[in-house]
C-alpha atoms as a PDB file:
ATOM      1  CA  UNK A   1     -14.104  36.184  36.434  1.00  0.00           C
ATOM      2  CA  UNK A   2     -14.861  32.165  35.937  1.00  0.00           C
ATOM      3  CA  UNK A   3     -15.698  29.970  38.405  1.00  0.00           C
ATOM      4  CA  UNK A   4     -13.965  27.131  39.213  1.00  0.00           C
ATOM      5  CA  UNK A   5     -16.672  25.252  38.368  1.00  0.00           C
ATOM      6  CA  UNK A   6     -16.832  26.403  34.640  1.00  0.00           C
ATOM      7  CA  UNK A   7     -12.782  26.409  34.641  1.00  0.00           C
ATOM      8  CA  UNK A   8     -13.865  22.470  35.100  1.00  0.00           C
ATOM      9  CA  UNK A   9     -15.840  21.989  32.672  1.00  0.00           C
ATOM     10  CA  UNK A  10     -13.918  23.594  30.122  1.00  0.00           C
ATOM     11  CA  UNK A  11     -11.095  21.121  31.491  1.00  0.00           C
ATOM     12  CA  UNK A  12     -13.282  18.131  31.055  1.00  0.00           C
ATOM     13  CA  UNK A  13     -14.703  19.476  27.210  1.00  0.00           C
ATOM     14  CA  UNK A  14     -10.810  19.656  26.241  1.00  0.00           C
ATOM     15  CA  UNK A  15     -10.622  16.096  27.672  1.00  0.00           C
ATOM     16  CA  UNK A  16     -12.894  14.829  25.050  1.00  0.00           C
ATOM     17  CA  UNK A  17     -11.784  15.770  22.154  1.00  0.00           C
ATOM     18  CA  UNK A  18      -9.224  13.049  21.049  1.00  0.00           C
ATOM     19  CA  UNK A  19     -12.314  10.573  21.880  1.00  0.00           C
ATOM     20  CA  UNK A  20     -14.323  12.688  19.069  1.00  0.00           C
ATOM     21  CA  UNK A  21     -11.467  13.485  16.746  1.00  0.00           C
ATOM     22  CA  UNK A  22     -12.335  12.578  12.472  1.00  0.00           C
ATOM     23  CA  UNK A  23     -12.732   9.468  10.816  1.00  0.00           C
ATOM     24  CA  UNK A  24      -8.639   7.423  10.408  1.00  0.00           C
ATOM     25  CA  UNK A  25      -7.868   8.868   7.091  1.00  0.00           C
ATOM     26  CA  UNK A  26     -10.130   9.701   4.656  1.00  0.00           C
ATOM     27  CA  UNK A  27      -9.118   9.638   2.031  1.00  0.00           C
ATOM     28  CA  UNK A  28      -6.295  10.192   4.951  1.00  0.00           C
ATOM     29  CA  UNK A  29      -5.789  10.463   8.572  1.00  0.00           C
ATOM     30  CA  UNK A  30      -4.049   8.852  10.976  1.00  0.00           C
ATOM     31  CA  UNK A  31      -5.120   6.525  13.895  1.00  0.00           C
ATOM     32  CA  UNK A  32      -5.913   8.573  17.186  1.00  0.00           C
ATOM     33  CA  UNK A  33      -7.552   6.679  19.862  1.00  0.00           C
ATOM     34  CA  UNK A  34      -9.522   8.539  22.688  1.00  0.00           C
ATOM     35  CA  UNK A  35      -9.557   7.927  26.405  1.00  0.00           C
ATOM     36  CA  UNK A  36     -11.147   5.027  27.552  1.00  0.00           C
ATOM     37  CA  UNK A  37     -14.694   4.917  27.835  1.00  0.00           C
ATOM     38  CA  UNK A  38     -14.892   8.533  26.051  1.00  0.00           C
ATOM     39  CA  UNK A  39     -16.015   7.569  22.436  1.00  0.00           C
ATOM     40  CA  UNK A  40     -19.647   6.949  21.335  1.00  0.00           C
ATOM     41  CA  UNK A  41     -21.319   3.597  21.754  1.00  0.00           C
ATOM     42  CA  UNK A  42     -21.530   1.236  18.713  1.00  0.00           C
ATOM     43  CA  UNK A  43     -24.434   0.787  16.959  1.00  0.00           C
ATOM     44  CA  UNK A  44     -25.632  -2.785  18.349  1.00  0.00           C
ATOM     45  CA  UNK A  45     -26.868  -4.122  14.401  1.00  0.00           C
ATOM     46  CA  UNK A  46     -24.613  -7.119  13.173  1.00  0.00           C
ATOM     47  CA  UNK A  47     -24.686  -7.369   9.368  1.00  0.00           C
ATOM     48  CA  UNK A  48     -22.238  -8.859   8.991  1.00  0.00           C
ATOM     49  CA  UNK A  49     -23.098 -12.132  10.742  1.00  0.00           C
ATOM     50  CA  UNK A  50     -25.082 -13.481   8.477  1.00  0.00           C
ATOM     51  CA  UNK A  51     -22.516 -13.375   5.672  1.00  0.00           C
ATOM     52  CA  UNK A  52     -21.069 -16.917   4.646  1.00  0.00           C
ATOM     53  CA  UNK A  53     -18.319 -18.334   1.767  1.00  0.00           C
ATOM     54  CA  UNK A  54     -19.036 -17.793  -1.016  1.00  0.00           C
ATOM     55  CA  UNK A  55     -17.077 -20.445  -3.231  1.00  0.00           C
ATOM     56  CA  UNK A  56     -17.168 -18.927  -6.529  1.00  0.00           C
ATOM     57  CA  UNK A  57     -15.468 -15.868  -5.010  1.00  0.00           C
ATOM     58  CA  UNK A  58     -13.091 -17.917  -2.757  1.00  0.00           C
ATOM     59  CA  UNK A  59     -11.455 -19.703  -5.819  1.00  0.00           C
ATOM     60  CA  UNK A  60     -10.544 -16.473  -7.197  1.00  0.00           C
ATOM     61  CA  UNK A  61      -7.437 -16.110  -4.155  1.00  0.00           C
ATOM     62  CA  UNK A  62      -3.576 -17.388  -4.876  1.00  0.00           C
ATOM     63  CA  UNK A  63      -3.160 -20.915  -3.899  1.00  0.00           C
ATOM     64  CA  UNK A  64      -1.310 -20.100  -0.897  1.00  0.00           C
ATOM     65  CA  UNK A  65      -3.945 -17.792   0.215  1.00  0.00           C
ATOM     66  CA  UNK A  66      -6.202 -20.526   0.130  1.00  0.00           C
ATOM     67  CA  UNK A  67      -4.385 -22.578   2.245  1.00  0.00           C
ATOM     68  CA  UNK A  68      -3.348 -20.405   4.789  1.00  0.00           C
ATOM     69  CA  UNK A  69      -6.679 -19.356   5.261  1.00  0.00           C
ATOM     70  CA  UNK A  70      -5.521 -15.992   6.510  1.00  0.00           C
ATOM     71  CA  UNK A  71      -4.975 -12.181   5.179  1.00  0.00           C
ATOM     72  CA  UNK A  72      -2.491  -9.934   7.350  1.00  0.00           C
ATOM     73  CA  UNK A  73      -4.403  -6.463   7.447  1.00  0.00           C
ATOM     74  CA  UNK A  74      -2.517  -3.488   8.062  1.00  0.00           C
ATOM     75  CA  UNK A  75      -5.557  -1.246   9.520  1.00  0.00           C
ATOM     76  CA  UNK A  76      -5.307   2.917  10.584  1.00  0.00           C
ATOM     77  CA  UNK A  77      -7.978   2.934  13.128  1.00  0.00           C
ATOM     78  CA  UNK A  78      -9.334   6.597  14.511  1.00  0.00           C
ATOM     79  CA  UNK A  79     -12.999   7.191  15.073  1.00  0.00           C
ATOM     80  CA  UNK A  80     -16.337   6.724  13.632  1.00  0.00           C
ATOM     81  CA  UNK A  81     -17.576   5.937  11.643  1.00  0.00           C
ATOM     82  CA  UNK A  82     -14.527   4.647   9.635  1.00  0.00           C
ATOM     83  CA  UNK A  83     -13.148   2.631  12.176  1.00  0.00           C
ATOM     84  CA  UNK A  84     -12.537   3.393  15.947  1.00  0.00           C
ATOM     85  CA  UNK A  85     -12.148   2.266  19.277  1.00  0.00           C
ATOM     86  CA  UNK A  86     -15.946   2.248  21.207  1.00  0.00           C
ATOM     87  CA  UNK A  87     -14.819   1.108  24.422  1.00  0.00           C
ATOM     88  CA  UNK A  88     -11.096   2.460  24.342  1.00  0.00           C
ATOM     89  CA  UNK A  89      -7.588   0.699  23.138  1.00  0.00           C
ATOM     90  CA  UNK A  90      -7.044  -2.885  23.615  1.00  0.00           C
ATOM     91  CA  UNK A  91     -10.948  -3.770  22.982  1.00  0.00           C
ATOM     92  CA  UNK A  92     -12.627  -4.894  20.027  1.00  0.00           C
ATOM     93  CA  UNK A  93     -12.681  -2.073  16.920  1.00  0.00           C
ATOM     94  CA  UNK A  94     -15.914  -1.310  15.349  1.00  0.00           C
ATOM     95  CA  UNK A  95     -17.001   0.692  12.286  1.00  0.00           C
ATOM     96  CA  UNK A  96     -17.887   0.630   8.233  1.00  0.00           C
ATOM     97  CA  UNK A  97     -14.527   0.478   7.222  1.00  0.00           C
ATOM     98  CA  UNK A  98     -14.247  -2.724   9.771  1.00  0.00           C
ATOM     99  CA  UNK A  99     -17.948  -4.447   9.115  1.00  0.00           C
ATOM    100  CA  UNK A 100     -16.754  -4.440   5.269  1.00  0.00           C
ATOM    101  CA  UNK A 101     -13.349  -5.915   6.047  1.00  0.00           C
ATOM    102  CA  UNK A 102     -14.851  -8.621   7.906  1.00  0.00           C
ATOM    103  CA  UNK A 103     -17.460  -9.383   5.318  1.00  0.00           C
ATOM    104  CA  UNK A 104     -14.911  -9.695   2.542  1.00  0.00           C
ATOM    105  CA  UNK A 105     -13.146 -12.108   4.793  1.00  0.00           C
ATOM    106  CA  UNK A 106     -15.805 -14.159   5.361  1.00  0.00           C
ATOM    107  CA  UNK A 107     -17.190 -14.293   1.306  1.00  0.00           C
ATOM    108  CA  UNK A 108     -13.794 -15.311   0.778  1.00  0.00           C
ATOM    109  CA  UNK A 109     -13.573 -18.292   3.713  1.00  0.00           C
ATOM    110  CA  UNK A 110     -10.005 -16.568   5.204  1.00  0.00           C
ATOM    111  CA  UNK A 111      -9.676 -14.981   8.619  1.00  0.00           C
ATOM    112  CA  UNK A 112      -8.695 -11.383   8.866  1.00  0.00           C
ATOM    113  CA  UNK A 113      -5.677 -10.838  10.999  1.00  0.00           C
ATOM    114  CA  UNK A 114      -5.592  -7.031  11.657  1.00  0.00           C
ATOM    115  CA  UNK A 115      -2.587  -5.453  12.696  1.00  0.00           C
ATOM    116  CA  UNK A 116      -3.111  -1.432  14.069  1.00  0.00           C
ATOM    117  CA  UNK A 117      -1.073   1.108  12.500  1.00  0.00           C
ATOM    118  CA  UNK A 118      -0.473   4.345  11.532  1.00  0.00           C
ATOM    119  CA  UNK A 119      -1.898   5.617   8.648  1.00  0.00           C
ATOM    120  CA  UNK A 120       1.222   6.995   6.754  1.00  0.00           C
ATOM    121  CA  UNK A 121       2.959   4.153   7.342  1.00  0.00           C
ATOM    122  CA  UNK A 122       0.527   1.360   5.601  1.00  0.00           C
ATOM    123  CA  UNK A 123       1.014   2.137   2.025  1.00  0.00           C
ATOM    124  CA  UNK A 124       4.709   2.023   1.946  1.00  0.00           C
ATOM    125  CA  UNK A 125       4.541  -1.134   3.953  1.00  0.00           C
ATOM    126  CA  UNK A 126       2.466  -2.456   1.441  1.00  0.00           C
ATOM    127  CA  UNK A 127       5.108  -2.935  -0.989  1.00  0.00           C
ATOM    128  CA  UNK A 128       7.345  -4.566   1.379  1.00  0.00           C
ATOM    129  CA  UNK A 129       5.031  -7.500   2.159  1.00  0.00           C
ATOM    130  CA  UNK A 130       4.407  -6.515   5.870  1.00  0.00           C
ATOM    131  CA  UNK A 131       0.022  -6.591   4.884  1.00  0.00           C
ATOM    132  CA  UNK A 132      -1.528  -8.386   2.257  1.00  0.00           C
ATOM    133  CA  UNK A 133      -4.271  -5.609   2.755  1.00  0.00           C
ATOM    134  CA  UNK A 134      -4.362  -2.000   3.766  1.00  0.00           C
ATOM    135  CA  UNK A 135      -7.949  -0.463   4.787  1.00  0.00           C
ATOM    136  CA  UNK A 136      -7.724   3.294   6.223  1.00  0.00           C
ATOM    137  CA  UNK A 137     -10.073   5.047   4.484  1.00  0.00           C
ATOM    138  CA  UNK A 138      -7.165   5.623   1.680  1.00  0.00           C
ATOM    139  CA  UNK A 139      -8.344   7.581  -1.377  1.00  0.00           C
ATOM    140  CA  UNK A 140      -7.877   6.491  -4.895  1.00  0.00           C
ATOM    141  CA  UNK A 141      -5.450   9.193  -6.418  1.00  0.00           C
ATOM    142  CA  UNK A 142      -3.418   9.637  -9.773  1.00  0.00           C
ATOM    143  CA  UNK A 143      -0.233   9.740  -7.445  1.00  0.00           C
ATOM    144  CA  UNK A 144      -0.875   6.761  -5.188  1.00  0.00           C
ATOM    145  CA  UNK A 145      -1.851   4.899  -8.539  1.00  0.00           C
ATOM    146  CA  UNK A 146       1.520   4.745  -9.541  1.00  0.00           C
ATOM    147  CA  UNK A 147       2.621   2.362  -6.553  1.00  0.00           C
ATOM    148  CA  UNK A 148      -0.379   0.590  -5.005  1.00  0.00           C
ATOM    149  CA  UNK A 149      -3.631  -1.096  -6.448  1.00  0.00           C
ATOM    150  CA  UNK A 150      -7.043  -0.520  -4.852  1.00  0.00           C
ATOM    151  CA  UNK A 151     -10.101  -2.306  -5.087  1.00  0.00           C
ATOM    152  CA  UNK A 152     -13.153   0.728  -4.088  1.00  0.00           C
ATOM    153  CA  UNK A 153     -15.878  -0.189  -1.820  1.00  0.00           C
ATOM    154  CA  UNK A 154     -17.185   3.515  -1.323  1.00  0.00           C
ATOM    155  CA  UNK A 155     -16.657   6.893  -2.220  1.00  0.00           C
ATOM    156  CA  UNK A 156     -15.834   9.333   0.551  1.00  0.00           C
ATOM    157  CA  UNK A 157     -13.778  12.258   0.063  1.00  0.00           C
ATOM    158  CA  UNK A 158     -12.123  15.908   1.269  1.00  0.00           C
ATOM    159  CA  UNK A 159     -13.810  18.532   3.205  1.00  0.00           C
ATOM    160  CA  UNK A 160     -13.946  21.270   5.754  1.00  0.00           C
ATOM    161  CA  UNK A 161     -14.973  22.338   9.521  1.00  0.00           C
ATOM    162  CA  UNK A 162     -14.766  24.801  11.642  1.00  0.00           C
ATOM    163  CA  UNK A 163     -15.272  25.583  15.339  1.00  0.00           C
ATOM    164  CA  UNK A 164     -18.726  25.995  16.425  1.00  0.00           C
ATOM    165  CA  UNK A 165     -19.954  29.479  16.136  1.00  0.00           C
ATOM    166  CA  UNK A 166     -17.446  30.746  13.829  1.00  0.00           C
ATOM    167  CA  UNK A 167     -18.260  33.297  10.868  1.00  0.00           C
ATOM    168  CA  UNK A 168     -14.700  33.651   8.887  1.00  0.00           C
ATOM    169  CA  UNK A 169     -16.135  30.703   6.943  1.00  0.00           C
ATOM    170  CA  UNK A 170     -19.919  31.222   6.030  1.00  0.00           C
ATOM    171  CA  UNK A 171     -20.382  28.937   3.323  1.00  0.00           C
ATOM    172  CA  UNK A 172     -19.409  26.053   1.908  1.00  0.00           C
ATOM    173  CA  UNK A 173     -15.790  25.660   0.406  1.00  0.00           C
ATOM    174  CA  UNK A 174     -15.254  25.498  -3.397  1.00  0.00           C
ATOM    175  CA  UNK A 175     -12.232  27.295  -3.758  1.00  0.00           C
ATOM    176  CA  UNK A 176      -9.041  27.164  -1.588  1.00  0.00           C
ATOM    177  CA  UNK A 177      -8.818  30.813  -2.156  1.00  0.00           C
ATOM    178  CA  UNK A 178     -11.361  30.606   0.557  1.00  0.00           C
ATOM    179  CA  UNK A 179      -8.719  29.821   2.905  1.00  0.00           C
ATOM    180  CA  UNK A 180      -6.460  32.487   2.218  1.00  0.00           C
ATOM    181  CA  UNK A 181      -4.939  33.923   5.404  1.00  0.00           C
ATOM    182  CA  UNK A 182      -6.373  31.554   7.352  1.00  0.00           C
ATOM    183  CA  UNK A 183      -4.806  28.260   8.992  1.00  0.00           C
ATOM    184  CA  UNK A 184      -5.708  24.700   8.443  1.00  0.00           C
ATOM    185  CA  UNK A 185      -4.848  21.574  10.409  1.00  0.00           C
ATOM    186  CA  UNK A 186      -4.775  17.987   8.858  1.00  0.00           C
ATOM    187  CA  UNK A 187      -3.498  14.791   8.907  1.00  0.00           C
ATOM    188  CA  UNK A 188       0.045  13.634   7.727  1.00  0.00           C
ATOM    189  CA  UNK A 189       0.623  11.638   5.236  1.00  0.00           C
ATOM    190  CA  UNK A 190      -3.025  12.186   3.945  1.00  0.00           C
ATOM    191  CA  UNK A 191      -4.248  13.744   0.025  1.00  0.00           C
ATOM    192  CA  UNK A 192      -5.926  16.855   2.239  1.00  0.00           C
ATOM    193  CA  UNK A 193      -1.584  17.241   2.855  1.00  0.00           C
ATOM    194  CA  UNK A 194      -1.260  16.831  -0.500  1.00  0.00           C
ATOM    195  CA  UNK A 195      -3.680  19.429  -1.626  1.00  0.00           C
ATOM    196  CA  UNK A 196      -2.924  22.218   0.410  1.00  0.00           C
ATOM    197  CA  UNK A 197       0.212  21.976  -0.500  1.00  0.00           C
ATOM    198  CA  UNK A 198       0.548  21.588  -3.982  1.00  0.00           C
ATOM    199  CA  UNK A 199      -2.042  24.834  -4.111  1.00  0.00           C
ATOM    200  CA  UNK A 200      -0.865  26.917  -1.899  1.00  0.00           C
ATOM    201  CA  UNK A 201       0.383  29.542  -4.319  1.00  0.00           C
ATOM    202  CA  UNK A 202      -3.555  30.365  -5.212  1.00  0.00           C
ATOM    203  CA  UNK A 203      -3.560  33.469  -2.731  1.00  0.00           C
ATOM    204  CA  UNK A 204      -0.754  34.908  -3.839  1.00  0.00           C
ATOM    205  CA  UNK A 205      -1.994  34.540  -7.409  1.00  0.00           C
ATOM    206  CA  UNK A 206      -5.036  36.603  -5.957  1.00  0.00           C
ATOM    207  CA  UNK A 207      -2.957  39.075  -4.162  1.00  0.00           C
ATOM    208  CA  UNK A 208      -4.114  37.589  -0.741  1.00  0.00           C
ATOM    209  CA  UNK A 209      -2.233  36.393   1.897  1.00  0.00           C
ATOM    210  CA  UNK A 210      -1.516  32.697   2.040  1.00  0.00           C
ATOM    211  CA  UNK A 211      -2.893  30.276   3.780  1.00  0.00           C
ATOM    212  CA  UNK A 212      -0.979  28.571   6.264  1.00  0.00           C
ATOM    213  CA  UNK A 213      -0.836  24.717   6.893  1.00  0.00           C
ATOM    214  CA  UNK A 214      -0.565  22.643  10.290  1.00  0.00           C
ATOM    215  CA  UNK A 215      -0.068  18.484   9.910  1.00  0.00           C
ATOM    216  CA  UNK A 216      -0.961  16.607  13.057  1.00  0.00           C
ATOM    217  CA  UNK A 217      -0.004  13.081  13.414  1.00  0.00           C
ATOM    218  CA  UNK A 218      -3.180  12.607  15.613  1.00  0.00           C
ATOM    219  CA  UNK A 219      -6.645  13.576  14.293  1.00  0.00           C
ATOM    220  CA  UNK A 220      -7.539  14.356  18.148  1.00  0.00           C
ATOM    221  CA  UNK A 221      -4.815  17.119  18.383  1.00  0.00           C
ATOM    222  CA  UNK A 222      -6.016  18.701  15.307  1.00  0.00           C
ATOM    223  CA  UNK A 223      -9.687  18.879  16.915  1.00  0.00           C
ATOM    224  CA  UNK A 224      -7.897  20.121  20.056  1.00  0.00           C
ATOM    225  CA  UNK A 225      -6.036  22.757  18.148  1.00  0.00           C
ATOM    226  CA  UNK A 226      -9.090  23.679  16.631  1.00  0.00           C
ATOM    227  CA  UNK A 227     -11.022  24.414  19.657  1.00  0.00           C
ATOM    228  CA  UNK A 228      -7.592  25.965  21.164  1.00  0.00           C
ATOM    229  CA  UNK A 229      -7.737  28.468  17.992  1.00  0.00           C
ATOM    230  CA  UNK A 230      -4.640  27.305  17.181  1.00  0.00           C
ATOM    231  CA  UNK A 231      -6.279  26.526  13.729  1.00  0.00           C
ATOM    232  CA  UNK A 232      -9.289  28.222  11.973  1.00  0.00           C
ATOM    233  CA  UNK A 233     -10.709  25.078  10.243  1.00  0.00           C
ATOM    234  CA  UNK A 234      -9.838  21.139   9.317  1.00  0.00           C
ATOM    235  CA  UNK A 235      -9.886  19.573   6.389  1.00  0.00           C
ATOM    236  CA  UNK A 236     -10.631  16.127   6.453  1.00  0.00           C
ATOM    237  CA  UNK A 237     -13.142  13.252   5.550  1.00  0.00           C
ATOM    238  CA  UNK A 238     -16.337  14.241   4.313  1.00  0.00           C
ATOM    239  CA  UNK A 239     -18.221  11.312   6.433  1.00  0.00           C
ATOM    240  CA  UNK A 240     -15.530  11.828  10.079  1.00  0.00           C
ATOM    241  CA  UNK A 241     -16.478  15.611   9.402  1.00  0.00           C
ATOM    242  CA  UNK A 242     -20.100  15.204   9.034  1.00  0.00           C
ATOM    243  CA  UNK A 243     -20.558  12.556  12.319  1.00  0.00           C
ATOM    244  CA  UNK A 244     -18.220  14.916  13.942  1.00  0.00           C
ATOM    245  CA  UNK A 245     -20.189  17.667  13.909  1.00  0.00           C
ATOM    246  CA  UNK A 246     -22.967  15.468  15.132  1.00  0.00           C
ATOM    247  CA  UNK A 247     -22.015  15.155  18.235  1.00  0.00           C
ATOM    248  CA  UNK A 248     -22.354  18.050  20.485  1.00  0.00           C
ATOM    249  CA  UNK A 249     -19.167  18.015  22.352  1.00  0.00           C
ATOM    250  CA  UNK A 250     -17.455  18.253  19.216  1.00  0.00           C
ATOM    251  CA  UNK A 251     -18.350  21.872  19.026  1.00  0.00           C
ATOM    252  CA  UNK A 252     -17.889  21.564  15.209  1.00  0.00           C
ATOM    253  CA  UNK A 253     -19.421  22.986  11.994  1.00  0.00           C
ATOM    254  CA  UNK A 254     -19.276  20.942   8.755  1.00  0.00           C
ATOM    255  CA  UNK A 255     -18.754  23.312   5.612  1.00  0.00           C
ATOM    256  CA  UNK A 256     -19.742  20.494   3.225  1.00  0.00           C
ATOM    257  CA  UNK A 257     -17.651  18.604   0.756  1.00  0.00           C
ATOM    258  CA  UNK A 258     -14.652  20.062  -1.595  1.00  0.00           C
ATOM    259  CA  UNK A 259     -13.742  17.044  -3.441  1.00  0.00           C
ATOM    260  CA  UNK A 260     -15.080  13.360  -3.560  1.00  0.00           C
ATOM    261  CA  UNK A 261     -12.935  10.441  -3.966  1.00  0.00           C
ATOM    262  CA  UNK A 262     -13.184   6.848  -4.640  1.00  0.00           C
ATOM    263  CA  UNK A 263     -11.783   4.985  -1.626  1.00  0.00           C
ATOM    264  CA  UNK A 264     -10.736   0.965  -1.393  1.00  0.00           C
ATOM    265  CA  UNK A 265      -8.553  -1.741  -0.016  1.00  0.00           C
ATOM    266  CA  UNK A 266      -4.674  -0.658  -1.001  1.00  0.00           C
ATOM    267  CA  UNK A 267      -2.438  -3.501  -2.040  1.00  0.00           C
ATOM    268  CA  UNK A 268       0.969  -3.776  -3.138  1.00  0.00           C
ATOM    269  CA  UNK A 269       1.345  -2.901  -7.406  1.00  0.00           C
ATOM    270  CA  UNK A 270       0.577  -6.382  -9.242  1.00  0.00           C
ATOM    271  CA  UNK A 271      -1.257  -7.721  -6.295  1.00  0.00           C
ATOM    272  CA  UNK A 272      -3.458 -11.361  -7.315  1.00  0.00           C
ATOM    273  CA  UNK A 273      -5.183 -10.423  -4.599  1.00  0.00           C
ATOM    274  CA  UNK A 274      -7.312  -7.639  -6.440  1.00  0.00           C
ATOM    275  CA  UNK A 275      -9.860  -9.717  -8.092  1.00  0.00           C
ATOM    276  CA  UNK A 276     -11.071 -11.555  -5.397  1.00  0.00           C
ATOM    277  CA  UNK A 277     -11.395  -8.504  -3.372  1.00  0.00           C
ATOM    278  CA  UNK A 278     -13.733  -6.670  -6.133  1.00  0.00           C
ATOM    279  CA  UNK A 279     -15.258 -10.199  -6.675  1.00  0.00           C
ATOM    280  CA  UNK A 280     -16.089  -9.709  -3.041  1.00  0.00           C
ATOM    281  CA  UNK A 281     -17.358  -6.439  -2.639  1.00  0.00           C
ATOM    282  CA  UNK A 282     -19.728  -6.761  -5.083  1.00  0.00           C
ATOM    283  CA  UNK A 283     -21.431 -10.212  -4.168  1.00  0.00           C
ATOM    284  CA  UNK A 284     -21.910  -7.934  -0.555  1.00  0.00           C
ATOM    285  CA  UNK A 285     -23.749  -5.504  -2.755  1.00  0.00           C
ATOM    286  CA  UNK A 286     -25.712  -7.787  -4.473  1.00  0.00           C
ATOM    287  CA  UNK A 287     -27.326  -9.683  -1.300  1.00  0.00           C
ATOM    288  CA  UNK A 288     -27.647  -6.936   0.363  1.00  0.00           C
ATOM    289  CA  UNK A 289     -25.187  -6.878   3.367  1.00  0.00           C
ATOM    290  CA  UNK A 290     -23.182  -3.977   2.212  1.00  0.00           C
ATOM    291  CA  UNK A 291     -26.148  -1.395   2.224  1.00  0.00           C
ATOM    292  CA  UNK A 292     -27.187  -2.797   5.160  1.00  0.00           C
ATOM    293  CA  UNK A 293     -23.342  -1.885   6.664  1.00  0.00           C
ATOM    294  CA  UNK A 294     -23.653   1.327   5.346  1.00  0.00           C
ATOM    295  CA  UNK A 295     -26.856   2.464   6.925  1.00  0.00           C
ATOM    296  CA  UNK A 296     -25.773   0.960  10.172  1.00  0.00           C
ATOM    297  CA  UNK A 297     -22.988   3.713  10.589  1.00  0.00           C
ATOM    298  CA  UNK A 298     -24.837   6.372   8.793  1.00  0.00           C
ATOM    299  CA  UNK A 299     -22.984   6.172   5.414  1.00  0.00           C
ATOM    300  CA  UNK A 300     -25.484   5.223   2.245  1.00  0.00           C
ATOM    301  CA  UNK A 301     -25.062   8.529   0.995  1.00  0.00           C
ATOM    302  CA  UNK A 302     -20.970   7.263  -0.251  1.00  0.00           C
ATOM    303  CA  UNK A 303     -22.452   4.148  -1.436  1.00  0.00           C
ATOM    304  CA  UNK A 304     -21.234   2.680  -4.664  1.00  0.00           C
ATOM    305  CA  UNK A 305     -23.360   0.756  -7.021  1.00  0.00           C
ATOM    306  CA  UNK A 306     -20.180  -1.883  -8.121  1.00  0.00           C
ATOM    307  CA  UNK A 307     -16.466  -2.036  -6.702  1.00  0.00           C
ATOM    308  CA  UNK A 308     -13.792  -1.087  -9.675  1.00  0.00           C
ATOM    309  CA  UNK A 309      -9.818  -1.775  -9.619  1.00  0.00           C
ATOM    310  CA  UNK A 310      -7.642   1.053  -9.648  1.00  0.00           C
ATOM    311  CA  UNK A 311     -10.320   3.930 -10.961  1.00  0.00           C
ATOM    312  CA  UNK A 312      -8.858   7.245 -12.351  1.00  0.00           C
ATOM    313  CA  UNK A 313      -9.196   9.673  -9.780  1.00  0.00           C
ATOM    314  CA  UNK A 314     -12.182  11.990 -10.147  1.00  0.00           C
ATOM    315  CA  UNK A 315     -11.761  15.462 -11.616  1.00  0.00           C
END
């Protein structure tokens, strides 16, 4: 029989998790903040504060842009090292996917005004005129082509975890056949969604048993369901997945990646805005800043050597 004391600690494990769920999005996700004070420390380095206008860059915004001086930001926040919340909701975000933002914004001489939201709801609002800008760790893909531009500034992708300890999975996933029989939480709204779903007739092709799929609109109750066994294994982000399993209270095992994707800034179809923000991205990899972003949260191996507008989705 358990102690009380280890029926505690168990409680307080459980606790965590939100605070250590996956990166906002991936390529998808949604925004899950932990408890206050539960999520790791940010790294202290400030790359980005040496970053000035750059005018040549600047003159490539709208005229109104210009003179407002501002860009709204619609911005999925979740956990590191995308973007998340080191000292809880309300305080200051921190992250790659928020150190590049910033950058941009100040190569360009305009302030960025973020505005938190969910993740499945930024694209759509996109075309309404609610954000100039979305950043969530979105993934270039053939389908969200077709209604949004994006301007890449690194390449991320899809992959999978499991809980810590656990054998159905031995090896890395290159086939969802893989999954078959098994269940597999992800985010709403995300292209991990949109993948399991458009294959899951594979294990029936193969005579298996399908493979069953759970969407959480929180990334921490799909780590919670996870360690619950209420799912077998995630698919998410290949960079939230790998600093997930990182950290030891996760109690996670990264299976390595499935599919890499170009990610960027999303922005309405037709968007002037476009140029500037690929103008941008690359003058931050020229001088330097950008790799220096990307080693601050752990990321230089989904560096890009030059940002690109709307990319075909890699095969």
């Amino acid at each position: 029989m358990r102690t009380i004391r280890t029926h505690l600690r168990g409680i307080t494990a459980l606790a965590l998790l939100p605070a250590l769920a996956l990166t906002a999005c991936g390529s998808g996700g949604t925004a899950g903040t932990g408890p206050v004070g539960a999520q790791s420390p940010a790294p202290t380095a400030d790359p980005v504060a040496a970053v000035h206008k750059v005018d040549s860059v600047a003159a490539l915004l709208p005229a109104d842009v210009r003179r407002s001086g501002v860009l709204r930001i619609g911005s999925s926040v979740g956990s590191p090292p995308g973007a998340y919340y080191p000292n809880g909701p309300g305080k200051p975000p921190a992250g790659q996917d928020i150190d590049i933002t910033e950058a941009v914004a100040k190569v360009l001489g305009v302030k960025a005004v973020r505005q938190d939201a969910s993740f499945e709801t930024i694209l759509p609002a996109l075309g309404s005129g609610k954000y100039d800008v979305g950043t969530g760790n979105f993934g270039v893909t053939s389908r969200r082509l077709k209604t949004v531009d994006f301007v890449t500034y690194i390449n991320d992708g899809q992959g999978f975890a499991v809980k810590e300890g656990d054998t159905t999975l031995r090896k890395k996933i290159s086939d969802l056949t893989q999954l078959c029989g098994l269940t597999i939480g992800t985010g709403a709204g995300t292209t991990f969604e949109t993948t399991l779903n458009a294959q899951q007739g594979v294990c029936a092709k193969a005579g298996r048993k399908p493979y069953e799929v759970k969407v959480y609109s929180e990334n921490g109750a799909t780590l919670t369901a996870l360690q619950q066994g209420r799912i077998d294994v995630i698919m998410s982000t290949i960079n939230g997945l790998r600093h997930q399993a990182a950290q030891p209270a996760a109690h996670t095992t990264f299976l390595g990646e499935y599919h890499r994707l170009d990610v960027g800034f999303a922005f309405r179809k037709g968007s002037p805005l476009t140029k500037a923000f690929q103008a941008a991205v690359n003058e931050l990899i020229e001088d330097g800043t950008y790799a220096r972003i990307l080693d601050k949260w752990g990321t230089t191996a989904s560096a890009i050597d030059t940002s690109r507008i709307n990319p075909p989705e890699h095969r």
